[in-house]
Protein backbone atom coordinates (compact mmCIF):
# COMPACT_ATOMS: atom_id res chain seq x y z
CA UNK A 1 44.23 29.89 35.86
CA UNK A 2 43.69 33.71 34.95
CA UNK A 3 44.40 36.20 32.23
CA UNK A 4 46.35 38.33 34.35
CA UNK A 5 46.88 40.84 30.89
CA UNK A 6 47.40 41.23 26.97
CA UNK A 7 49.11 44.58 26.26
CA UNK A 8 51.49 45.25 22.91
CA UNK A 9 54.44 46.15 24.03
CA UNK A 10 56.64 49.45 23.12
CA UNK A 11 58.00 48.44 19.93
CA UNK A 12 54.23 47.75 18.47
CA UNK A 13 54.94 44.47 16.83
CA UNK A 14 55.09 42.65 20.60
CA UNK A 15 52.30 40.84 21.99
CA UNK A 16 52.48 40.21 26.00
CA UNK A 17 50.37 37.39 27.32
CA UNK A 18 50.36 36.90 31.44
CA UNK A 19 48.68 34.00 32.57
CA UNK A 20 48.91 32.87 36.83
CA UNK A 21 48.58 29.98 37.59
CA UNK A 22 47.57 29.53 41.74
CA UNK A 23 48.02 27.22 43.95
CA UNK A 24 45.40 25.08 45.87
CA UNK A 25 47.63 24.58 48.93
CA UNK A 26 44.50 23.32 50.82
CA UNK A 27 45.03 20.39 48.14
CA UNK A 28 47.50 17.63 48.43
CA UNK A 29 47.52 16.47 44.79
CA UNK A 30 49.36 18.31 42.01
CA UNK A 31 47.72 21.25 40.25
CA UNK A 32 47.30 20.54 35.72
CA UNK A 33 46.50 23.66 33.93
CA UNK A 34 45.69 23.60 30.20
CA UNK A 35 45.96 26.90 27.61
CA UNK A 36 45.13 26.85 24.07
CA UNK A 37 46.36 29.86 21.71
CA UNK A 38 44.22 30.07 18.48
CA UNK A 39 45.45 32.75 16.49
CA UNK A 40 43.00 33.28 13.48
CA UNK A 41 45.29 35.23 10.07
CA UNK A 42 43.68 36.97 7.09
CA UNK A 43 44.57 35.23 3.52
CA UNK A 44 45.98 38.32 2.82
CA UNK A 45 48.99 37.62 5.10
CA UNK A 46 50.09 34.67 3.46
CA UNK A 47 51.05 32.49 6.35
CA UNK A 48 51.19 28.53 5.82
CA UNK A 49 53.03 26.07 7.56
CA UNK A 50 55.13 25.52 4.63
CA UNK A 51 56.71 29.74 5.32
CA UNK A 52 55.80 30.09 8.98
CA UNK A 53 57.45 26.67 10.49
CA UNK A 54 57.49 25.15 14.37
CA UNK A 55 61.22 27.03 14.10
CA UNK A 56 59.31 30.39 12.83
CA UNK A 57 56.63 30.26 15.81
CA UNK A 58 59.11 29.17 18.33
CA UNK A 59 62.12 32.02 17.61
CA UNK A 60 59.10 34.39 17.59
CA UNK A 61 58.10 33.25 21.15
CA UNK A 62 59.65 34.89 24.46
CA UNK A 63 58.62 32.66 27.42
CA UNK A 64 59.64 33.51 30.93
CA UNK A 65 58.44 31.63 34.15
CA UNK A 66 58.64 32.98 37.66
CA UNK A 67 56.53 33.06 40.74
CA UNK A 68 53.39 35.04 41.46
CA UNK A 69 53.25 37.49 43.56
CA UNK A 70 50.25 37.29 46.47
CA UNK A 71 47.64 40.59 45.78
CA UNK A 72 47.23 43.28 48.19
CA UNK A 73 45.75 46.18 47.84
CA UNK A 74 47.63 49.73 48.96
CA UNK A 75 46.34 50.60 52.01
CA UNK A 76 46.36 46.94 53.12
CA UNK A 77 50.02 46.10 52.93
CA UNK A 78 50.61 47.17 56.44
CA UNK A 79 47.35 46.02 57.97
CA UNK A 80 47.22 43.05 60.18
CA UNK A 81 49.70 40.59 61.86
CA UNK A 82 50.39 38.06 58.50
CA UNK A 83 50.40 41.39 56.27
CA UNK A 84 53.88 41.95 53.86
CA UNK A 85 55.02 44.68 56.27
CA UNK A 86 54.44 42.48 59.65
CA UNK A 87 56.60 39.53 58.29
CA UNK A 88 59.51 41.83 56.86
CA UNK A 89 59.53 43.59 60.25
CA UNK A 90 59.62 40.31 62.01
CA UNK A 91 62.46 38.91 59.83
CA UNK A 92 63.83 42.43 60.97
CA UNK A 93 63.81 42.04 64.64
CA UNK A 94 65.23 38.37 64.42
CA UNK A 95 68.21 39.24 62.31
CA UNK A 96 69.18 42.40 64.66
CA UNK A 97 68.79 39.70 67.34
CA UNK A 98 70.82 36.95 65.99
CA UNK A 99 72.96 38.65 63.01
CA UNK A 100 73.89 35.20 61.17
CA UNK A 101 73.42 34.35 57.63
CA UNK A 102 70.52 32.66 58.26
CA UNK A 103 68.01 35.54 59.22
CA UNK A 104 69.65 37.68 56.75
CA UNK A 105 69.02 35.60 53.99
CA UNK A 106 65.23 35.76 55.23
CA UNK A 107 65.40 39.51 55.98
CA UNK A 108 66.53 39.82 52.22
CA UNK A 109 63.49 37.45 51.09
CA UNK A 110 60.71 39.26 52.92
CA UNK A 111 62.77 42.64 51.39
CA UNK A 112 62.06 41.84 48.10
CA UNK A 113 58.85 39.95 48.16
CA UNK A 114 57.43 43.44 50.12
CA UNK A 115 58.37 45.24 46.95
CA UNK A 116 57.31 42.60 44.37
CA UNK A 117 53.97 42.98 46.57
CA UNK A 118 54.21 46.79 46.38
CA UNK A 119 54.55 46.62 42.92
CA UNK A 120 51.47 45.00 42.18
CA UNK A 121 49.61 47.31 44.42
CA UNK A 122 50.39 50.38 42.65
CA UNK A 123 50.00 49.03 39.13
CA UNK A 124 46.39 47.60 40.61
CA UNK A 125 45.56 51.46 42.00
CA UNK A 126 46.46 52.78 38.79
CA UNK A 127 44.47 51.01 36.46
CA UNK A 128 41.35 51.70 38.76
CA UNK A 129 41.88 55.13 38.51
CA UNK A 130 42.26 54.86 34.86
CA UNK A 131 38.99 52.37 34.73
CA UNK A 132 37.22 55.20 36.44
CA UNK A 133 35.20 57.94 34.16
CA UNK A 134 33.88 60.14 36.00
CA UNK A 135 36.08 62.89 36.87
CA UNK A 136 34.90 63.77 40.19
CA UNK A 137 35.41 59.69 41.34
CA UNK A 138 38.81 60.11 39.79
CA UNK A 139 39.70 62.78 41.83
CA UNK A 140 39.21 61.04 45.01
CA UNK A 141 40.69 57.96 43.88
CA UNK A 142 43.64 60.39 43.22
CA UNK A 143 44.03 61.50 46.74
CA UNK A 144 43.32 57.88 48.04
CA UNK A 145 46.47 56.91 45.74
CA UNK A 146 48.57 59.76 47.41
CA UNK A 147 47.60 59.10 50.90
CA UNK A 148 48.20 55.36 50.71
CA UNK A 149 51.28 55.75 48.80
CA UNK A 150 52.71 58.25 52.07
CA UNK A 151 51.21 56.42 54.55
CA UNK A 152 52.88 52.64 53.67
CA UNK A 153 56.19 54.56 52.40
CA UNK A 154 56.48 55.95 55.72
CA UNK A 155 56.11 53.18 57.20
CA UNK A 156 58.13 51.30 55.13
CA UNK A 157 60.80 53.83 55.94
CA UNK A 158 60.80 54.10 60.06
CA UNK A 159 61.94 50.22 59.69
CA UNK A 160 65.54 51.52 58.64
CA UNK A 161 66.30 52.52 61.93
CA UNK A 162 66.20 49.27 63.44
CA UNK A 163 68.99 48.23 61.20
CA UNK A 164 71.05 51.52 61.58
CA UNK A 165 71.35 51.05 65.04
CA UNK A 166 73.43 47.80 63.72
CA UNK A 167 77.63 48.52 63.56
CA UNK A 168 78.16 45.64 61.60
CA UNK A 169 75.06 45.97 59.50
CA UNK A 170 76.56 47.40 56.52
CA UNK A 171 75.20 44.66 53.67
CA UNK A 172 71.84 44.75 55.47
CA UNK A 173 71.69 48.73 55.37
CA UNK A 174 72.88 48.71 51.94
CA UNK A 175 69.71 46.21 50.91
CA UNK A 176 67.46 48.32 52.12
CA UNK A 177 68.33 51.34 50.02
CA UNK A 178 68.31 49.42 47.18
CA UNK A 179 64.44 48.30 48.29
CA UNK A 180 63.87 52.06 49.38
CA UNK A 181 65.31 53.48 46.01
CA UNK A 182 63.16 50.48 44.08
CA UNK A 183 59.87 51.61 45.60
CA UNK A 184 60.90 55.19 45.24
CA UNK A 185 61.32 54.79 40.81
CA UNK A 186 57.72 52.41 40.52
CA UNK A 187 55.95 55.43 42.64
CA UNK A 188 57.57 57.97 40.10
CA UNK A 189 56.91 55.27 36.94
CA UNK A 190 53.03 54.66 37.67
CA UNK A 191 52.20 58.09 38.46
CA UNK A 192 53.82 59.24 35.45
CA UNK A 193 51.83 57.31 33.45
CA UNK A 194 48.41 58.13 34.85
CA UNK A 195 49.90 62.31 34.01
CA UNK A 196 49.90 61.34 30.63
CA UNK A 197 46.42 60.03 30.82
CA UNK A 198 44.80 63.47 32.12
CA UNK A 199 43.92 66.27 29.81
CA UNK A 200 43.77 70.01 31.27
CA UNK A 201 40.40 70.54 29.85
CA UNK A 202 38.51 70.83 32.83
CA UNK A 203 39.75 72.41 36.55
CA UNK A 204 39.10 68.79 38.35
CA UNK A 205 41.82 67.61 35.63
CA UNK A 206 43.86 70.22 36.47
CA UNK A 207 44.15 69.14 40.17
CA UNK A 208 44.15 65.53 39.34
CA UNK A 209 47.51 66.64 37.42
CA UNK A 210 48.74 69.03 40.12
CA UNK A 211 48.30 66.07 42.53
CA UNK A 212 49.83 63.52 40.60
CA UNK A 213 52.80 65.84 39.57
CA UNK A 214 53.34 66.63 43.00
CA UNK A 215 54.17 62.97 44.17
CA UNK A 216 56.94 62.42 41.11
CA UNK A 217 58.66 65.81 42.54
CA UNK A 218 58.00 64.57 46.13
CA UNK A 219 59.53 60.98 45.07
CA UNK A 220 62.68 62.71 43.00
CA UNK A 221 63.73 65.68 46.02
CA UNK A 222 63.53 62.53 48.49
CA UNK A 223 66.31 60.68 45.86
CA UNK A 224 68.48 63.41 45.69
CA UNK A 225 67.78 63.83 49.65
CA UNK A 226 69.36 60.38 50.09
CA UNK A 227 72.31 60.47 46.88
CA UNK A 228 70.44 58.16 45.50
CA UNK A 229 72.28 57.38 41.77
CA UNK A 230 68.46 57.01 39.82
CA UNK A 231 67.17 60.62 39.75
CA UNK A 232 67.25 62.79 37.06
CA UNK A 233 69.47 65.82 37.06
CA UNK A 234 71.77 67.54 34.79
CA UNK A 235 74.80 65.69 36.23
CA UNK A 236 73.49 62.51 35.31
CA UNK A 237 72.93 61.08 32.20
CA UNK A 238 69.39 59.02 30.95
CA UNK A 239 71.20 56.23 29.55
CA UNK A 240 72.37 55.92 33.16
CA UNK A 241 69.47 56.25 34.70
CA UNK A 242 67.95 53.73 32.75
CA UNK A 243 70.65 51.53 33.69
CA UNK A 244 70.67 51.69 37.48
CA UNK A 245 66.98 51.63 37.01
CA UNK A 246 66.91 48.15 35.32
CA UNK A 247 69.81 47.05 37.86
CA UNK A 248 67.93 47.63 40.70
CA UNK A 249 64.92 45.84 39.16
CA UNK A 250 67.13 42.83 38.50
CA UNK A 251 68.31 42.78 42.26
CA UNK A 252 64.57 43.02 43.50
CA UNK A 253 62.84 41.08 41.50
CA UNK A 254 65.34 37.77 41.83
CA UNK A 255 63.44 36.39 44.61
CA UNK A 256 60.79 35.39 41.72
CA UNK A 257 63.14 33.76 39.51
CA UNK A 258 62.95 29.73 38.64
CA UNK A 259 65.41 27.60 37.22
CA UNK A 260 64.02 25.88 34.04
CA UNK A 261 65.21 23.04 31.61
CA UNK A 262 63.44 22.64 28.58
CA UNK A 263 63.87 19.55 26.19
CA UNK A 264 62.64 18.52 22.95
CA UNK A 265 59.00 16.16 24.07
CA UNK A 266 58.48 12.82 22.95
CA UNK A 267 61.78 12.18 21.14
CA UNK A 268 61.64 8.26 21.59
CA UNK A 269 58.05 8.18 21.03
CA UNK A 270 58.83 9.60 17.04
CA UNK A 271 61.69 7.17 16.49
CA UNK A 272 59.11 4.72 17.57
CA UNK A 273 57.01 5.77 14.81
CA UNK A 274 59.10 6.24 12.48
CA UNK A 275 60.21 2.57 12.74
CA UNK A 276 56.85 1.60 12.45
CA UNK A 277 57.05 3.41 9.23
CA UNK A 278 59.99 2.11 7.98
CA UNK A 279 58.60 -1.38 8.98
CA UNK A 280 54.98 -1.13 7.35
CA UNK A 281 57.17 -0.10 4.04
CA UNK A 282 59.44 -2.69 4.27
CA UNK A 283 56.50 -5.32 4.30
CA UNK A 284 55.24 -4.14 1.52
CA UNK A 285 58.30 -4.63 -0.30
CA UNK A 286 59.13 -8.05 0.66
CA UNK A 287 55.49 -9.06 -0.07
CA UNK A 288 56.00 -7.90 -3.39
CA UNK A 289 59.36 -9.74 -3.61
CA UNK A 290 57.60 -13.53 -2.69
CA UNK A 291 55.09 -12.36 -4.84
CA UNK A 292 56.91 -11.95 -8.22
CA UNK A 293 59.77 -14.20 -6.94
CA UNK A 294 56.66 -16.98 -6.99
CA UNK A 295 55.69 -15.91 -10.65
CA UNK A 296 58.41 -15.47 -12.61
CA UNK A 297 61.19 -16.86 -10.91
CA UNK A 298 64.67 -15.65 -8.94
CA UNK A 299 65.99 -14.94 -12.13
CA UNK A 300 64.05 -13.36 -15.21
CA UNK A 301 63.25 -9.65 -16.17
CA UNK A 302 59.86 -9.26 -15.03
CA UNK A 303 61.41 -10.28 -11.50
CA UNK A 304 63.72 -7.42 -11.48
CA UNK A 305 61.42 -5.14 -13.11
CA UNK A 306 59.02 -5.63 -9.85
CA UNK A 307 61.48 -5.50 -7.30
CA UNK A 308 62.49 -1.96 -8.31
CA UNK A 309 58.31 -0.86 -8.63
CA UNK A 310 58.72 -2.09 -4.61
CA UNK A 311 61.22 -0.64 -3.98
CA UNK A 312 59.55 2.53 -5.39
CA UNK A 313 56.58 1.97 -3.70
CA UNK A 314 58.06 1.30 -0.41
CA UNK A 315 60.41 4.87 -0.20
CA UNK A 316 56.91 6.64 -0.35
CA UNK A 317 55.06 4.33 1.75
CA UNK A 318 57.34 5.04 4.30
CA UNK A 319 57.45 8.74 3.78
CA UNK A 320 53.46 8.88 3.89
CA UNK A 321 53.17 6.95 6.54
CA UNK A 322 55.64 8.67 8.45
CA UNK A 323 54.15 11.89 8.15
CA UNK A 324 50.33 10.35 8.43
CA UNK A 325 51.62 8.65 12.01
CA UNK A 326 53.68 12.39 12.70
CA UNK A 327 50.46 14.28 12.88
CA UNK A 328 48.96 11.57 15.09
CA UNK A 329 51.26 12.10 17.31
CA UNK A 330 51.71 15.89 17.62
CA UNK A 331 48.11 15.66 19.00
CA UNK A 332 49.02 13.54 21.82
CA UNK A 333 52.62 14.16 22.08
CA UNK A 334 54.10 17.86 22.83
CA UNK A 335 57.02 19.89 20.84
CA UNK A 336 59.03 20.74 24.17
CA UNK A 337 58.83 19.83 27.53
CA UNK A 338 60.21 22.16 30.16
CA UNK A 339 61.14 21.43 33.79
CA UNK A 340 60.81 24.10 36.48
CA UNK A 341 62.94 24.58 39.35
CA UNK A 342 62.84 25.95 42.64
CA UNK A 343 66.48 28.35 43.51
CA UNK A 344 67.36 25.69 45.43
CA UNK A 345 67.15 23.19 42.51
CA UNK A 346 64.35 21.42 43.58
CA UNK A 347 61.50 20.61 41.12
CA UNK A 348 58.39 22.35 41.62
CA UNK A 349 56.53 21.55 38.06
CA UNK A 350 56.42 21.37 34.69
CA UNK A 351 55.18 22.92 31.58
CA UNK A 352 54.76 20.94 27.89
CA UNK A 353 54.05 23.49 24.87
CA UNK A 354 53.21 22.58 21.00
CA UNK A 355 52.66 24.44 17.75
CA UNK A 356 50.63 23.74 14.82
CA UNK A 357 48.02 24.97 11.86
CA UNK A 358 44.79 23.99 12.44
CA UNK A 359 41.60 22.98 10.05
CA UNK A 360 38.11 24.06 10.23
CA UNK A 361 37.50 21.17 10.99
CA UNK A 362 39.31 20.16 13.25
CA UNK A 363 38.30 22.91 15.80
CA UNK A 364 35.32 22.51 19.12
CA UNK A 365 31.82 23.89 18.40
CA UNK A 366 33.07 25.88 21.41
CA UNK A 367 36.01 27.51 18.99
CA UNK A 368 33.90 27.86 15.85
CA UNK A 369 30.69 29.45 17.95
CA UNK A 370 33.27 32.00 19.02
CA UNK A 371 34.91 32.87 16.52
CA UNK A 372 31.50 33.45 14.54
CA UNK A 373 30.79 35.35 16.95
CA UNK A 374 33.47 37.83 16.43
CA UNK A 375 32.80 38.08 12.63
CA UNK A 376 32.31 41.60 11.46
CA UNK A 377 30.51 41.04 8.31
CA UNK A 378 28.04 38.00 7.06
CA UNK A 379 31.26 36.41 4.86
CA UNK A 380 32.70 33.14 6.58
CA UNK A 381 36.62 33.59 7.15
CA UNK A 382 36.72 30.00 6.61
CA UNK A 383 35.83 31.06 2.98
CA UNK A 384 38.07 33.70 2.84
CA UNK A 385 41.09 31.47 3.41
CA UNK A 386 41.95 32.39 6.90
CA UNK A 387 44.68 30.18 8.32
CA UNK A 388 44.63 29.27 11.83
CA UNK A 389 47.62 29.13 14.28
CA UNK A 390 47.28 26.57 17.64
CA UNK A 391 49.69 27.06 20.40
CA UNK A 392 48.91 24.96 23.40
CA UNK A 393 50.43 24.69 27.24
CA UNK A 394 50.07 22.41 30.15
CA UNK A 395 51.10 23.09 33.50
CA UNK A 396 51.72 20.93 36.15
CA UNK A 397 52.84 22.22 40.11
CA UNK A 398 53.40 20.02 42.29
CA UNK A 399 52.44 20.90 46.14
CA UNK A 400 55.52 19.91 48.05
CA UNK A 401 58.09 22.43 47.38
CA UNK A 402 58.36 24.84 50.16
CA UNK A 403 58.83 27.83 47.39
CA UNK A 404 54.96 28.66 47.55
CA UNK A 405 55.60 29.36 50.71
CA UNK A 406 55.13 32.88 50.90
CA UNK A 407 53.77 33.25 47.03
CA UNK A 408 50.19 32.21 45.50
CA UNK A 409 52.00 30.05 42.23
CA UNK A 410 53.47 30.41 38.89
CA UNK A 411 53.41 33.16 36.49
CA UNK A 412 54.30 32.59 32.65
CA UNK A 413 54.78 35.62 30.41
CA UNK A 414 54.66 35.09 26.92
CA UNK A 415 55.97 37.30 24.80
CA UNK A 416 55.07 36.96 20.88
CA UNK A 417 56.70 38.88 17.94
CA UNK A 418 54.40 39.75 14.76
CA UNK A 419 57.03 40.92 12.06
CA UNK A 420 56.98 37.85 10.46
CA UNK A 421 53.34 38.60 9.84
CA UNK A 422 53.48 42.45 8.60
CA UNK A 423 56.21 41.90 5.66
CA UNK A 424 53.22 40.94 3.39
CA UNK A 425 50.82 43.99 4.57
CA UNK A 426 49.69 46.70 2.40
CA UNK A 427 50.96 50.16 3.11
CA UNK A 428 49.71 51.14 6.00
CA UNK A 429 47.24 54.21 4.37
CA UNK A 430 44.94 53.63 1.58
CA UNK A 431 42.65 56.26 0.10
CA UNK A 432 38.94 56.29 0.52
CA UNK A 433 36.24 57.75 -1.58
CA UNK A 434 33.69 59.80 0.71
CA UNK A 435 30.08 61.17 -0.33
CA UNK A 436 29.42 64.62 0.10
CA UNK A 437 26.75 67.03 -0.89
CA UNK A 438 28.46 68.39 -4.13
CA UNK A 439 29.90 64.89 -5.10
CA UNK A 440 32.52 63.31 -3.50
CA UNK A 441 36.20 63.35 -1.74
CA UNK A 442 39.38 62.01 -1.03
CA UNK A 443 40.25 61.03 2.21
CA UNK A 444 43.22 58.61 3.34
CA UNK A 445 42.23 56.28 6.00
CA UNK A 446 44.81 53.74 8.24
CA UNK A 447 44.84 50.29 6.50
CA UNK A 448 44.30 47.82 9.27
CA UNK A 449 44.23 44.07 9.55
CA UNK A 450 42.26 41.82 12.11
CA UNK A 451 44.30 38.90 13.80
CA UNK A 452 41.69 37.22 16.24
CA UNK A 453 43.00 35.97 19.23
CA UNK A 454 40.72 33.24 21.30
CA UNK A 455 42.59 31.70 24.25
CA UNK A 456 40.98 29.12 26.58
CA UNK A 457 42.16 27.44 29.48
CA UNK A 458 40.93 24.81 32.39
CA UNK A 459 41.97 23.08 35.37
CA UNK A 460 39.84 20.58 34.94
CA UNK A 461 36.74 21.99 36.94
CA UNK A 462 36.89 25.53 35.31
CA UNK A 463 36.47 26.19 31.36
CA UNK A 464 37.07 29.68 30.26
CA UNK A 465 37.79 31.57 27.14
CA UNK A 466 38.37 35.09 26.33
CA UNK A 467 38.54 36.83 23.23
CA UNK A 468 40.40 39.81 21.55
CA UNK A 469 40.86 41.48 18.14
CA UNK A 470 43.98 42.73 17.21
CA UNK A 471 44.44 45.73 14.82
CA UNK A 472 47.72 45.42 12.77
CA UNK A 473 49.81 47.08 9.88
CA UNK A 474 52.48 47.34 8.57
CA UNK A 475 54.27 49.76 11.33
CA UNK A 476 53.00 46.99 14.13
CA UNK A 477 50.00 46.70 16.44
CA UNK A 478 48.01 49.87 16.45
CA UNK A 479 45.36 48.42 19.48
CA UNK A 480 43.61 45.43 21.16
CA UNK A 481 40.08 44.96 21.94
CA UNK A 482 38.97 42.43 24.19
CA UNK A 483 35.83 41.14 22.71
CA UNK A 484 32.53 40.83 24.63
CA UNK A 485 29.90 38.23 24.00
């Protein structure tokens, strides 16, 4: 399993987890991945599991399941005979040769997996070039970016006029564009991204930005070149473009979508328990009833006075032991179990989730040794109150489905909102007191608050865990900082 990203998300009080899990297809036997969420809270938050409930977590939780993508790099998607580009222009050929439902169906699967794939390329390229810092490497990584981008464009573009030599072609041709326009708006996205990145303060800046500007304007004349309804002109308008954008994304991207069923976990198992409960109790009670029934008789006061003390007794016997059984079994037993499907509605895995506070003490050395790790003064949080949050997964994928096929496994993106956690905050500026040589000043500084985030996860060979502090306030999440041991 691996981390693909954390990022906070546009409206600032979003956190976005990725996680992949692959698949071993050299392996016959089913694939378990485990992932545990610690989030650690400040007291000053005031979040308990009496005002932040499994209902609270869970309506605060976004979790959507589709398969991975396999990772090429740029320049490689057109390389080689099993590369994206030689199976879509094989499905291609066979479907100008044949025309039936059947190879058109495939032509549209190797379509969109060849974007999905193209996709992942660019956002890959673009975070190198943003990982790089020196300017001069940047440059060339620039004009790598550009040439790569033209070169498999091109190429993805010459394979159009196989299928316009079709007459009866129309849905095919149509498919296409969609793909072409698709590739056309993540070339114009990512690059317009890495502009904002680059300051003018130097003249190798200023040609990284003339480069990069050049490809949107390349990528926006080659839309209007084709009528294409997703560039921007005056004509147009941006909630429109928007639209079509997020339309065409849809349509692309539907190749990676999986049915899922999701179910509460475990539901006979807590009756079960709960019957034990009520059984324990009753036990009680009638022991108590023999009992005083033997010294004082059926029929005298003292008799009645102890059968409603058992009574008593036995309502909150039940109710403690009920709740001492409940956490028992919310260690072994999950919240919600959810069933994935293939789009042909076969099952492919599962995944089982729970939620719950955690103790001190209840965490791994592994867990505490991190977290005291990340610490940024000699107080213990444990001290300070700090309340704990445990969210744990396990995935299963099973090997026989034919829908890993032409992908490497399962992606889950997780999706968790903080405003629950910022109604408490302070305001979000607070003034300081600096020293200076004549005395002292006033300064206002951002009032922040650290949520640290551990996550860990195995497949039972592998243990890893990864670390991250989390700057909040009240407006949202101002950064994230993956911490380094």
């Amino acid at each position: 399993m691996v981390i693909k990203e954390i990022v906070k998300k546009h409206d600032l009080l979003s956190l976005e987890t990725k996680l992949e899990f692959p698949v071993k297809k050299e392996s016959k036997k089913a694939d378990n991945f485990d992932f545990d969420m610690f989030l650690f809270l400040p007291y000053g938050l005031d979040i308990n599991k009496h005002n932040f409930t499994q209902e609270d977590f869970y309506n605060s939780l976004k979790t959507h399941i589709r398969l991975s993508t396999p990772f090429y790099k740029l320049h490689k998607l057109i390389d080689g005979e099993s590369s994206p580009y030689a199976k879509l222009q094989q499905s291609i050929s066979e479907y100008v040769s044949l025309s039936n439902d059947k190879t058109l169906l495939e032509y549209e699967k190797q379509l969109k997996l060849f974007c999905s794939i193209f996709k992942a390329a660019l956002r890959f390229e673009t975070n190198k070039i943003l990982r790089s810092r020196s300017e001069e490497r940047r440059l060339q990584l620039v004009y790598d970016y550009k040439k790569n981008i033209k070169k498999s464009r091109g190429y993805f573009k010459n394979l159009f006029l196989q299928l316009n030599s079709l007459s009866h072609g129309e849905k095919a041709q149509s498919v296409f564009h969609y793909a072409d326009e698709y590739q056309s708006l993540l070339v114009e996205k990512h690059t317009a991204s890495l502009i904002k990145s680059v300051s003018k303060k130097s003249k190798i800046a200023i040609t990284i930005h003339e480069v990069l500007s050049n490809i949107v304007i390349a990528e926006m004349d080659y839309r209007l070149e084709k009528n294409y309804l997703s560039v921007g002109v005056k004509k147009i308008k941006s909630i429109d473009l928007l639209h079509r954008s997020a339309r065409l994304k849809k349509f692309i991207e539907s190749n990676l979508y999986l049915n899922t069923d999701t179910k509460k976990e475990g539901v006979i198992v807590e009756q079960l328990l709960f019957s034990i409960a009520a059984g324990i109790a009753m036990v009680f009670a009638t022991v108590v009833a023999f009992a005083s029934q033997m010294l004082y008789g059926s029929l005298s006061l003292p008799f009645f006075i102890a059968l409603v003390i058992g009574y008593m007794f036995k309502d909150r016997i039940k109710e403690l032991v009920r709740l001492y059984l409940g956490k028992k079994h919310r260690k072994i037993i999950y919240d919600f179990k959810t069933k994935i499907y293939s789009q042909d509605k076969k099952k492919i895995g599962s995944l089982k989730e729970s939620f719950g506070f955690d103790k001190y003490s209840l965490l791994s050395k592994k867990i505490l040794d991190q977290r005291n790790k990340m610490r940024v003064t000699e107080i213990t949080e444990e001290s300070l109150g700090e309340k704990i949050i445990h969210y744990r997964t396990k995935v299963k994928i099973r090997k026989k489905s034919k829908a890993y096929s032409d992908f490497s496994g399962l992606t889950q993106i997780m999706r968790f909102n903080i405003s629950d956690f910022t109604k408490k905050m302070d305001d979000p500026e607070k003034e300081v007191l600096l020293r200076t040589k004549n005395g002292f000043k006033r300064v206002f500084s951002d009032r922040v608050y650290h949520l640290n985030l551990i996550l860990t996860y195995s497949d039972n060979k592998d243990f890893m865990i990864n670390s991250y502090k989390i700057f909040t306030n009240r407006r949202g999440i101002s950064r994230i900082e993956m911490f380094k041991n």
